[in-house]
PDB file of N, CA and C in Angstrom:
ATOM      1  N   UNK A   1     122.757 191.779 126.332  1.00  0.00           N
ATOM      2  CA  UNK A   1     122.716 192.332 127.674  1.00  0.00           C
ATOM      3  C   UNK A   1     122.027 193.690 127.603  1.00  0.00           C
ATOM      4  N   UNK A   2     120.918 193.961 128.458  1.00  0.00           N
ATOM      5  CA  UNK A   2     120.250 195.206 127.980  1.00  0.00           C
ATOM      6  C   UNK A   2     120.470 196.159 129.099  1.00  0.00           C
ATOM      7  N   UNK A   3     120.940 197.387 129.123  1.00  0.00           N
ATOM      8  CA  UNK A   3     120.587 198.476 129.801  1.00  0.00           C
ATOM      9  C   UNK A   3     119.468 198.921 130.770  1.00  0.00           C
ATOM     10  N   UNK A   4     119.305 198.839 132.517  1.00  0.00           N
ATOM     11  CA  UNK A   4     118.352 199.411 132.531  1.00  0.00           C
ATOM     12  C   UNK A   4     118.560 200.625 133.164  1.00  0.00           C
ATOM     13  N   UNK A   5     117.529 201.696 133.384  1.00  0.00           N
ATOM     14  CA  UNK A   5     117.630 202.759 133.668  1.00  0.00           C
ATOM     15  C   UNK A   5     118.114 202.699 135.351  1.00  0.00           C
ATOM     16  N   UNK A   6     117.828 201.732 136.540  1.00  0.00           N
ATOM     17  CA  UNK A   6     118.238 201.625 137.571  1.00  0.00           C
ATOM     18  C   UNK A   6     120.064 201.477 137.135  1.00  0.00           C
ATOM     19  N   UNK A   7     120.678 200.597 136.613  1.00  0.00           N
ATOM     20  CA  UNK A   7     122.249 200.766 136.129  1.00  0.00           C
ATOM     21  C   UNK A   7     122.919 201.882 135.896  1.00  0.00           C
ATOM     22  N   UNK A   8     122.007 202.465 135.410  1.00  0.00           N
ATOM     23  CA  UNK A   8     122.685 204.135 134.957  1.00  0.00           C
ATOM     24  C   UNK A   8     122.130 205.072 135.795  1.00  0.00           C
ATOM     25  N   UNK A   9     121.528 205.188 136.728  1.00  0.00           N
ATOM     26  CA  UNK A   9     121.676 206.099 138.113  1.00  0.00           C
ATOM     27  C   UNK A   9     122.462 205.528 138.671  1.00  0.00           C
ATOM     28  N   UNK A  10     122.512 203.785 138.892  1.00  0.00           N
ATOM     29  CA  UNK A  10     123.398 203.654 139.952  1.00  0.00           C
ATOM     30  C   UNK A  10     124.926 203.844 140.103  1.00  0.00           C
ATOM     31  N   UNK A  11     124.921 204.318 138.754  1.00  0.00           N
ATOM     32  CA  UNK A  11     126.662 205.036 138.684  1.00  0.00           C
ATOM     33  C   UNK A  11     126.617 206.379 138.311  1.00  0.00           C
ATOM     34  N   UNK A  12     125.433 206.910 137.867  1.00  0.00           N
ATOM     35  CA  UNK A  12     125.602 208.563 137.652  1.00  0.00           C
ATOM     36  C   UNK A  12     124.770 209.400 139.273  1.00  0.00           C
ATOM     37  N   UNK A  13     124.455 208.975 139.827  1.00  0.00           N
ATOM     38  CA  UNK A  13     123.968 209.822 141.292  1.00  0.00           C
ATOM     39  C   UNK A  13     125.238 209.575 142.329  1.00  0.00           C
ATOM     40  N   UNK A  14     125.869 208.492 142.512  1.00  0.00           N
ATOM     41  CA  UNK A  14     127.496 208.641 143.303  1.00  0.00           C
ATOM     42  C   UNK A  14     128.568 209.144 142.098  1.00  0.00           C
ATOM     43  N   UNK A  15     128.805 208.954 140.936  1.00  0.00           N
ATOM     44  CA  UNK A  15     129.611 209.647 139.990  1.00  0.00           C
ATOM     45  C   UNK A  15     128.677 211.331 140.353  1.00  0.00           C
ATOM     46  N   UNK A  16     127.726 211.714 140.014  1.00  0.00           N
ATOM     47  CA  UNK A  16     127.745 212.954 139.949  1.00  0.00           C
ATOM     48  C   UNK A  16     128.441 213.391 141.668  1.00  0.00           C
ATOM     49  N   UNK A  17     127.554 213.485 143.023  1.00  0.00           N
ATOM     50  CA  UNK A  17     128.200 213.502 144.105  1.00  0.00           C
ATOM     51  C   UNK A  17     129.583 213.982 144.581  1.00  0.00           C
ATOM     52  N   UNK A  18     130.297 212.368 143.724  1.00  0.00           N
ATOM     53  CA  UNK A  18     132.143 212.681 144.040  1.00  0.00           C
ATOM     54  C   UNK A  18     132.075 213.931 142.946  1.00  0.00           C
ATOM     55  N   UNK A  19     132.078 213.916 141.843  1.00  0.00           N
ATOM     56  CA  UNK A  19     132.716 214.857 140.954  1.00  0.00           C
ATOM     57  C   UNK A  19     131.993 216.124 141.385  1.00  0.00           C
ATOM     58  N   UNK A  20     131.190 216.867 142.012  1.00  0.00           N
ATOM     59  CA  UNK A  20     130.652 217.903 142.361  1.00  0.00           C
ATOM     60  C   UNK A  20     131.543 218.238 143.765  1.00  0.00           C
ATOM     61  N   UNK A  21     131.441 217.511 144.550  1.00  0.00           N
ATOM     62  CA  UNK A  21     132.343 218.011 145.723  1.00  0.00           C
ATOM     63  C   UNK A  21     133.577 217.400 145.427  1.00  0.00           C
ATOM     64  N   UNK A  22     134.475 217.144 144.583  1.00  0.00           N
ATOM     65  CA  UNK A  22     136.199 217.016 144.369  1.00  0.00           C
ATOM     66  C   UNK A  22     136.656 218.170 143.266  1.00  0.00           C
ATOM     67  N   UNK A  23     135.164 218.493 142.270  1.00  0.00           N
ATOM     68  CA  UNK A  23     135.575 219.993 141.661  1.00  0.00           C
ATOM     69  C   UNK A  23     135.954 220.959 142.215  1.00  0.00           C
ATOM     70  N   UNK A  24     135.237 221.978 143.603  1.00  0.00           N
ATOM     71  CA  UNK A  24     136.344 223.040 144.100  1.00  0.00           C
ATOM     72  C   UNK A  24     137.816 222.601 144.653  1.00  0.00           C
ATOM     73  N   UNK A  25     137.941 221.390 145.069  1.00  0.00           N
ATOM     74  CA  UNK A  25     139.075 220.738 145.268  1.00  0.00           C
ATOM     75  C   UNK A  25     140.255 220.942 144.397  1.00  0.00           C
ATOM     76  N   UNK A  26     139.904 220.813 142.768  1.00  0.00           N
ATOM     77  CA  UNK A  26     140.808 221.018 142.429  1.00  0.00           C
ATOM     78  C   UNK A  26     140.923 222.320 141.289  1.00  0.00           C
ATOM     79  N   UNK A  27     139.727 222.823 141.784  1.00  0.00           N
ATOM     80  CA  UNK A  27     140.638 224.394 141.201  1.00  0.00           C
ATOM     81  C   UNK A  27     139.764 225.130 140.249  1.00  0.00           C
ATOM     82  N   UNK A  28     138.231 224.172 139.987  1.00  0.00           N
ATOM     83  CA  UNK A  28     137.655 223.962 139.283  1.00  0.00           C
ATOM     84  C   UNK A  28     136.507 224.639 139.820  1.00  0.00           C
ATOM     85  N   UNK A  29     134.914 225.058 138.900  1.00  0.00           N
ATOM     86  CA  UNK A  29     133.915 225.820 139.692  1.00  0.00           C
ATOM     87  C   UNK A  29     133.272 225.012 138.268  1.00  0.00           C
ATOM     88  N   UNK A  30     131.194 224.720 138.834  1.00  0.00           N
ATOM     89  CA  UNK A  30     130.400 223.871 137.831  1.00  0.00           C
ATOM     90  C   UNK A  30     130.130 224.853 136.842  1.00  0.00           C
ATOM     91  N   UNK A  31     130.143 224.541 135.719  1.00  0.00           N
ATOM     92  CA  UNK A  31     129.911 225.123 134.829  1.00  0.00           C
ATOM     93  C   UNK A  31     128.878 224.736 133.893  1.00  0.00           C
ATOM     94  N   UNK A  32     127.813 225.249 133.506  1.00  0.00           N
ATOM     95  CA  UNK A  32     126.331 224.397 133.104  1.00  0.00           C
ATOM     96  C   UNK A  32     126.912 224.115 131.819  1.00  0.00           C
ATOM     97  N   UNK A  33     127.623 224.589 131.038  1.00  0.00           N
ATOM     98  CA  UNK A  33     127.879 224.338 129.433  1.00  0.00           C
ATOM     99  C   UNK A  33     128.898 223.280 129.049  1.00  0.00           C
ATOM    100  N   UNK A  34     129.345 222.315 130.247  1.00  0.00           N
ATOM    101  CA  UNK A  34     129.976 221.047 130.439  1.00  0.00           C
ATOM    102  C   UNK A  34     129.235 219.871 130.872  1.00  0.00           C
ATOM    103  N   UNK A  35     127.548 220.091 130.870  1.00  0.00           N
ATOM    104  CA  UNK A  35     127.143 218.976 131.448  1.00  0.00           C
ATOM    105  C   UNK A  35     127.305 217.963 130.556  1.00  0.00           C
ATOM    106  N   UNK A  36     127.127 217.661 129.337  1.00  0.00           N
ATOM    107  CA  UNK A  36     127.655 216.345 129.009  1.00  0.00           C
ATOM    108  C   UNK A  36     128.676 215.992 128.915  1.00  0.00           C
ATOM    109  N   UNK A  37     129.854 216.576 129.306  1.00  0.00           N
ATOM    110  CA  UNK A  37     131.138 216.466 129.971  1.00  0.00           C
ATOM    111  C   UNK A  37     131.270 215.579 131.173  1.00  0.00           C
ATOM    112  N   UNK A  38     130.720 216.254 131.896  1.00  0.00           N
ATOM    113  CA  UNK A  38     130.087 216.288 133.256  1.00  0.00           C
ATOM    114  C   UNK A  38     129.842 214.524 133.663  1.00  0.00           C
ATOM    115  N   UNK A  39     128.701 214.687 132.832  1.00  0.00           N
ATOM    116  CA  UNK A  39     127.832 213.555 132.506  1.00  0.00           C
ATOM    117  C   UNK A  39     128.695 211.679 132.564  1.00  0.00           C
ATOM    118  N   UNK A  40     129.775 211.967 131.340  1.00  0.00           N
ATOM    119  CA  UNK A  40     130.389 211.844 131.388  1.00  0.00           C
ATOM    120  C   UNK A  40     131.329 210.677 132.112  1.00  0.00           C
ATOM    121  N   UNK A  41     132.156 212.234 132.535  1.00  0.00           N
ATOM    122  CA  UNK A  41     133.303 211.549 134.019  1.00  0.00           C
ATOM    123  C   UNK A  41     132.443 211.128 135.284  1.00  0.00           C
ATOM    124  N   UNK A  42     130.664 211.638 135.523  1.00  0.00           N
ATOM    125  CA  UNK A  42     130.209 210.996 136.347  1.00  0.00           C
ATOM    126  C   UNK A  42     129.758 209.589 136.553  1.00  0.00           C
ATOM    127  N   UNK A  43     129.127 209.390 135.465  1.00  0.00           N
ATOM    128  CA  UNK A  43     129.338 207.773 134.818  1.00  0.00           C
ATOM    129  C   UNK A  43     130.409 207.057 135.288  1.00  0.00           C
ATOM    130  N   UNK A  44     131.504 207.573 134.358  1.00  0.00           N
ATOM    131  CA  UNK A  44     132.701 206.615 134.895  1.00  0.00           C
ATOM    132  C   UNK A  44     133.344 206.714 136.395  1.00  0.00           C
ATOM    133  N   UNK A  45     132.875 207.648 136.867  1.00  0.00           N
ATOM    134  CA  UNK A  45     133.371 207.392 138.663  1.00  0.00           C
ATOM    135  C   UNK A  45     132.653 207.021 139.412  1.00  0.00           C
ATOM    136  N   UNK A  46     131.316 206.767 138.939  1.00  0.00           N
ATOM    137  CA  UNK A  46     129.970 206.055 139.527  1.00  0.00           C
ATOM    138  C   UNK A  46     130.618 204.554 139.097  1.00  0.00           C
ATOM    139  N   UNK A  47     130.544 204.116 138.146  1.00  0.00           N
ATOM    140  CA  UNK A  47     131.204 202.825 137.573  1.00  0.00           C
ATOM    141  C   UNK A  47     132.486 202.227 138.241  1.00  0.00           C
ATOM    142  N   UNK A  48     133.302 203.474 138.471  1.00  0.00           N
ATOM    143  CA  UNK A  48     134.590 202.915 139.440  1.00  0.00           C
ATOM    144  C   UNK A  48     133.974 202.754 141.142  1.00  0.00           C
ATOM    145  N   UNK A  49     133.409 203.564 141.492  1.00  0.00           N
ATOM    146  CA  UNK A  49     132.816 203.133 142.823  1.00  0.00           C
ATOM    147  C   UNK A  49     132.203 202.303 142.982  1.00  0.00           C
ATOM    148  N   UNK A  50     131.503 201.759 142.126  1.00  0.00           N
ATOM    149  CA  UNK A  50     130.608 200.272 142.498  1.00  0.00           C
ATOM    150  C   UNK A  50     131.790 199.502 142.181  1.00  0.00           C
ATOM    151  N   UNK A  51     132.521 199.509 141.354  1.00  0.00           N
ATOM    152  CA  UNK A  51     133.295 198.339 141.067  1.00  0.00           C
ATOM    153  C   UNK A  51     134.468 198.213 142.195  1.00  0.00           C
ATOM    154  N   UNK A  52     134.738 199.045 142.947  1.00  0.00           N
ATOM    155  CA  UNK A  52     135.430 199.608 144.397  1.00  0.00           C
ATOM    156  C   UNK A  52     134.683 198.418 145.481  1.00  0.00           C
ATOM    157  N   UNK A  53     133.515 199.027 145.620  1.00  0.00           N
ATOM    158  CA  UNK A  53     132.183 198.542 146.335  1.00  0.00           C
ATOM    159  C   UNK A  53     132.313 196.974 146.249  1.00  0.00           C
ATOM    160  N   UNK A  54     132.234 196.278 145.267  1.00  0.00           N
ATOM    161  CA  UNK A  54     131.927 194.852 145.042  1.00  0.00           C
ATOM    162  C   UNK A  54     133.280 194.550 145.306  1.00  0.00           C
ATOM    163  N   UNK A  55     134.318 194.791 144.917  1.00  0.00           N
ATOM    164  CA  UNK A  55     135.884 194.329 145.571  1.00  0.00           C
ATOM    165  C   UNK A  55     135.661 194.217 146.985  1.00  0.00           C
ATOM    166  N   UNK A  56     135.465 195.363 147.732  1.00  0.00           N
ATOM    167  CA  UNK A  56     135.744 195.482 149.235  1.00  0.00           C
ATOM    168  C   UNK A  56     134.709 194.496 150.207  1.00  0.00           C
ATOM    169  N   UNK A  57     133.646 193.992 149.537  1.00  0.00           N
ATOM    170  CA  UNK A  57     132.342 193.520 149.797  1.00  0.00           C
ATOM    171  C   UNK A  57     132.866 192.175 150.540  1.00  0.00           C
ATOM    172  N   UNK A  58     133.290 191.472 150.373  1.00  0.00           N
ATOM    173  CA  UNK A  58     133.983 190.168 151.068  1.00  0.00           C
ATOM    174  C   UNK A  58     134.900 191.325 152.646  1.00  0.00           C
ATOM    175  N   UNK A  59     135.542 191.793 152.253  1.00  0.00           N
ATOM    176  CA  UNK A  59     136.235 193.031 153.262  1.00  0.00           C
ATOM    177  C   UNK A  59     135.323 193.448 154.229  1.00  0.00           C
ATOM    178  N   UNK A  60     134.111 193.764 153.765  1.00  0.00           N
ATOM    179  CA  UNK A  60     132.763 194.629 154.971  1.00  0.00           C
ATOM    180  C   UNK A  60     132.409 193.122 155.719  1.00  0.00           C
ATOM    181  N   UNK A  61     131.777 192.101 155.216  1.00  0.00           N
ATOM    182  CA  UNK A  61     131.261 191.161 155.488  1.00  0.00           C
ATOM    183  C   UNK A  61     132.448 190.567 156.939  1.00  0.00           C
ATOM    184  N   UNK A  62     133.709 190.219 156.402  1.00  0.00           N
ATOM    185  CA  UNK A  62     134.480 190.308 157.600  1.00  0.00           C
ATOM    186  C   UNK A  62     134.275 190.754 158.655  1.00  0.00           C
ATOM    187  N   UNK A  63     134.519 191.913 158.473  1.00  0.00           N
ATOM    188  CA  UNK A  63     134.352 192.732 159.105  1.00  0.00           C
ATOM    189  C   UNK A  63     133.044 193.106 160.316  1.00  0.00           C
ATOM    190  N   UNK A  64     132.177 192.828 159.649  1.00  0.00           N
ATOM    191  CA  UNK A  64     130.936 192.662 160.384  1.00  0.00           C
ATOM    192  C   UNK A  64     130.328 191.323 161.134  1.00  0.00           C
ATOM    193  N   UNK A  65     131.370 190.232 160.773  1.00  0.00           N
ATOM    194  CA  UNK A  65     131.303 189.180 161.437  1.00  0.00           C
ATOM    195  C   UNK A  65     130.491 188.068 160.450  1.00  0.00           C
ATOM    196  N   UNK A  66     130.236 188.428 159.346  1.00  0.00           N
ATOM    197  CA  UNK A  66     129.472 187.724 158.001  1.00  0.00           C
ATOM    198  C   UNK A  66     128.361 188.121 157.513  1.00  0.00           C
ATOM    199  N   UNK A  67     127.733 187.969 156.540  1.00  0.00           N
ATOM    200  CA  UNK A  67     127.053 188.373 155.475  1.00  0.00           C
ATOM    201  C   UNK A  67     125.618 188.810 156.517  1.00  0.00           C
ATOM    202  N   UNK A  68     125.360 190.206 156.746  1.00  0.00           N
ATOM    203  CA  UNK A  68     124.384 190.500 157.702  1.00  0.00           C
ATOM    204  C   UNK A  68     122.561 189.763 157.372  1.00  0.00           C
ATOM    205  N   UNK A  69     122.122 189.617 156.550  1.00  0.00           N
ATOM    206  CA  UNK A  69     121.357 188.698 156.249  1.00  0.00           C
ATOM    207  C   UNK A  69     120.963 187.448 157.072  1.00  0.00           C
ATOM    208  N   UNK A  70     122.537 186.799 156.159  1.00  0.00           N
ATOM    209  CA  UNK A  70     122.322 185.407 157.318  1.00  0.00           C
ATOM    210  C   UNK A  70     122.401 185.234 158.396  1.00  0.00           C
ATOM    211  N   UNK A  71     123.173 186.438 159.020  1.00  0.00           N
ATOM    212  CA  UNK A  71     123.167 186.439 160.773  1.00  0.00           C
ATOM    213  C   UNK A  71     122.047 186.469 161.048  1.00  0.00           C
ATOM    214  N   UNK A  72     121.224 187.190 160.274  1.00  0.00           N
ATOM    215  CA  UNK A  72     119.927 188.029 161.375  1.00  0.00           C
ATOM    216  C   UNK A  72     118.695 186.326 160.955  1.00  0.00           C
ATOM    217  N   UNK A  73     119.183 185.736 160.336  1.00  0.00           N
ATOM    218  CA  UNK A  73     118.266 184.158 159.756  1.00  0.00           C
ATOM    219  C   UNK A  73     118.958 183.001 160.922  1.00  0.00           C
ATOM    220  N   UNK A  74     120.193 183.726 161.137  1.00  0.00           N
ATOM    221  CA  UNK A  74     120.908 182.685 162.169  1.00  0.00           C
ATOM    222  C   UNK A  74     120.293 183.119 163.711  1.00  0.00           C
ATOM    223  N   UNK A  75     119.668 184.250 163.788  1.00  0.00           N
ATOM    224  CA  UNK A  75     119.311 184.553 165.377  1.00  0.00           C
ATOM    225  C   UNK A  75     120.545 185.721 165.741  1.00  0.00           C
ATOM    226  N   UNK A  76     121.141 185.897 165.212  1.00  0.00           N
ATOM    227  CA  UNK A  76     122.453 186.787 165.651  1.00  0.00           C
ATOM    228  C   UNK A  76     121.944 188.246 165.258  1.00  0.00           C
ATOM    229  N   UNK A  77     121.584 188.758 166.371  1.00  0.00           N
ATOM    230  CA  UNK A  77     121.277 190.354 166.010  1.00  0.00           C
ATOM    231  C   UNK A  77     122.380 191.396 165.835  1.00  0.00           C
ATOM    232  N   UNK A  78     122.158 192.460 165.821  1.00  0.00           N
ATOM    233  CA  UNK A  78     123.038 193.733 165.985  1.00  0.00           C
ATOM    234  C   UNK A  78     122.604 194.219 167.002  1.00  0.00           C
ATOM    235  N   UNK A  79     123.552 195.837 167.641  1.00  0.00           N
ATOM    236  CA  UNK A  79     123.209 196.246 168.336  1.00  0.00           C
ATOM    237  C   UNK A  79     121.688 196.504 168.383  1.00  0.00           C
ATOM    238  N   UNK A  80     120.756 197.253 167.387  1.00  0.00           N
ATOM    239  CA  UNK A  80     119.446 197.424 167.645  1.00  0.00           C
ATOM    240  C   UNK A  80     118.154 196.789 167.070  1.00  0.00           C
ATOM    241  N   UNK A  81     118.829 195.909 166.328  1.00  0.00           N
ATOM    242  CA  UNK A  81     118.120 194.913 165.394  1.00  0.00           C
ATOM    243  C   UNK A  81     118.233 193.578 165.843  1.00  0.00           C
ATOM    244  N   UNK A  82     116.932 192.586 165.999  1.00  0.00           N
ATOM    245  CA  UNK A  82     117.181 191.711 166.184  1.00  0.00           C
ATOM    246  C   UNK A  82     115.687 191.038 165.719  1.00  0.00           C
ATOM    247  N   UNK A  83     115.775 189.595 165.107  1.00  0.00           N
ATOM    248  CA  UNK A  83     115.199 189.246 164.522  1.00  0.00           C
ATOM    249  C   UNK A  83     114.219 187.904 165.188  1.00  0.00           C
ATOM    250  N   UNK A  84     113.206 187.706 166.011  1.00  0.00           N
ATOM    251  CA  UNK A  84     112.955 187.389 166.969  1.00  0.00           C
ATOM    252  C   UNK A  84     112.173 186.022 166.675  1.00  0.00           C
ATOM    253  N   UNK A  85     111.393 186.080 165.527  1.00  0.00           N
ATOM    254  CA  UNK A  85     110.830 184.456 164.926  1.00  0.00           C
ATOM    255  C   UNK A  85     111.891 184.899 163.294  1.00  0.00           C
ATOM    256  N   UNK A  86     113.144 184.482 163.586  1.00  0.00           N
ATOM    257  CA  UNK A  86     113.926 183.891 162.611  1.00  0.00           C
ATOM    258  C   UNK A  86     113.677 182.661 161.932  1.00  0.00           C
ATOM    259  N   UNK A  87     112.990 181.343 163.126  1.00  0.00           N
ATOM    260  CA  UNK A  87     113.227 180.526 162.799  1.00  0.00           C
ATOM    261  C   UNK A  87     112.220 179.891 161.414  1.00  0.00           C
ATOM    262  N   UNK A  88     110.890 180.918 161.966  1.00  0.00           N
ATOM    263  CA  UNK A  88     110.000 180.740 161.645  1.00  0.00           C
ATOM    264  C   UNK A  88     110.283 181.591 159.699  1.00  0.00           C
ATOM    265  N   UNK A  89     110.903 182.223 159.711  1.00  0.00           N
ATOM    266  CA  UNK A  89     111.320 183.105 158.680  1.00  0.00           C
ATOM    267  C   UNK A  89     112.253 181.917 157.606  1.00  0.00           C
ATOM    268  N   UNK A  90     113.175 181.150 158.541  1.00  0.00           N
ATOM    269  CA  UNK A  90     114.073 180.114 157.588  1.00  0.00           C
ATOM    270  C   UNK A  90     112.908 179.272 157.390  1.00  0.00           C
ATOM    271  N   UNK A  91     112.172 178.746 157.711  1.00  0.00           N
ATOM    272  CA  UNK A  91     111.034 177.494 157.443  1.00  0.00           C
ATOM    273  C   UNK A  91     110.462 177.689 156.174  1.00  0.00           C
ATOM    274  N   UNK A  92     110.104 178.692 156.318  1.00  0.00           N
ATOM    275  CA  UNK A  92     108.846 179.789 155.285  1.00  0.00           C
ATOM    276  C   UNK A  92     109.999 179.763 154.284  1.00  0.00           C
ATOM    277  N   UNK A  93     111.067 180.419 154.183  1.00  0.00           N
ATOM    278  CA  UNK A  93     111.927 180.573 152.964  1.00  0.00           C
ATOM    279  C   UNK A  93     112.294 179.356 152.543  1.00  0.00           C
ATOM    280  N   UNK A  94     112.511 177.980 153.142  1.00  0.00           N
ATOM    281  CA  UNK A  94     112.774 176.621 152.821  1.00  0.00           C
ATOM    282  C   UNK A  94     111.704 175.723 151.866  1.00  0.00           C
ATOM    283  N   UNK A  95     110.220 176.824 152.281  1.00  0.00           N
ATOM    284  CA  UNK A  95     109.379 175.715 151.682  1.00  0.00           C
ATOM    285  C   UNK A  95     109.283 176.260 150.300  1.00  0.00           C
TER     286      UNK A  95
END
């Protein structure tokens, strides 16, 4: 299983984020001579938020009335979006 560099932003740019604004929170101020500290616990709270993210993901979809994709392939718009040769869009993706 290989590493790519998109995987490891996508948990160190929301890991860094939370841990930058929950540091004055708790008592704490950034300190440059902890960044691979830093580094770190951002990783792993980037890692817990996606893994948050993909739990709740069946939860949003509910919520929104089903998987927004297929609505907008089904003709079912949103308030400002709406997808007008859908049909023509499922044909094309079928062939």
């Amino acid at each position: 299983m290989g590493t790519k560099s998109y995987d490891i932003l996508s948990s160190l740019v929301p890991g860094f984020i939370m841990l930058l604004s929950y540091l004055p929170f708790f008592g704490y101020q950034y300190d440059k001579d902890y960044v691979i500290g830093y580094t770190a616990i951002a990783f792993g709270l980037g890692y817990l938020l996606n893994t948050l993210g993909s739990w709740l993901e069946n939860f949003f979809f509910f919520t929104w009335g089903g998987v927004p994709s297929s609505n907008l392939l089904e003709g079912k718009g949103i308030k400002r979006v709406k997808v007008y040769n859908h049909e023509s869009i499922k044909s094309s993706l079928k062939k």
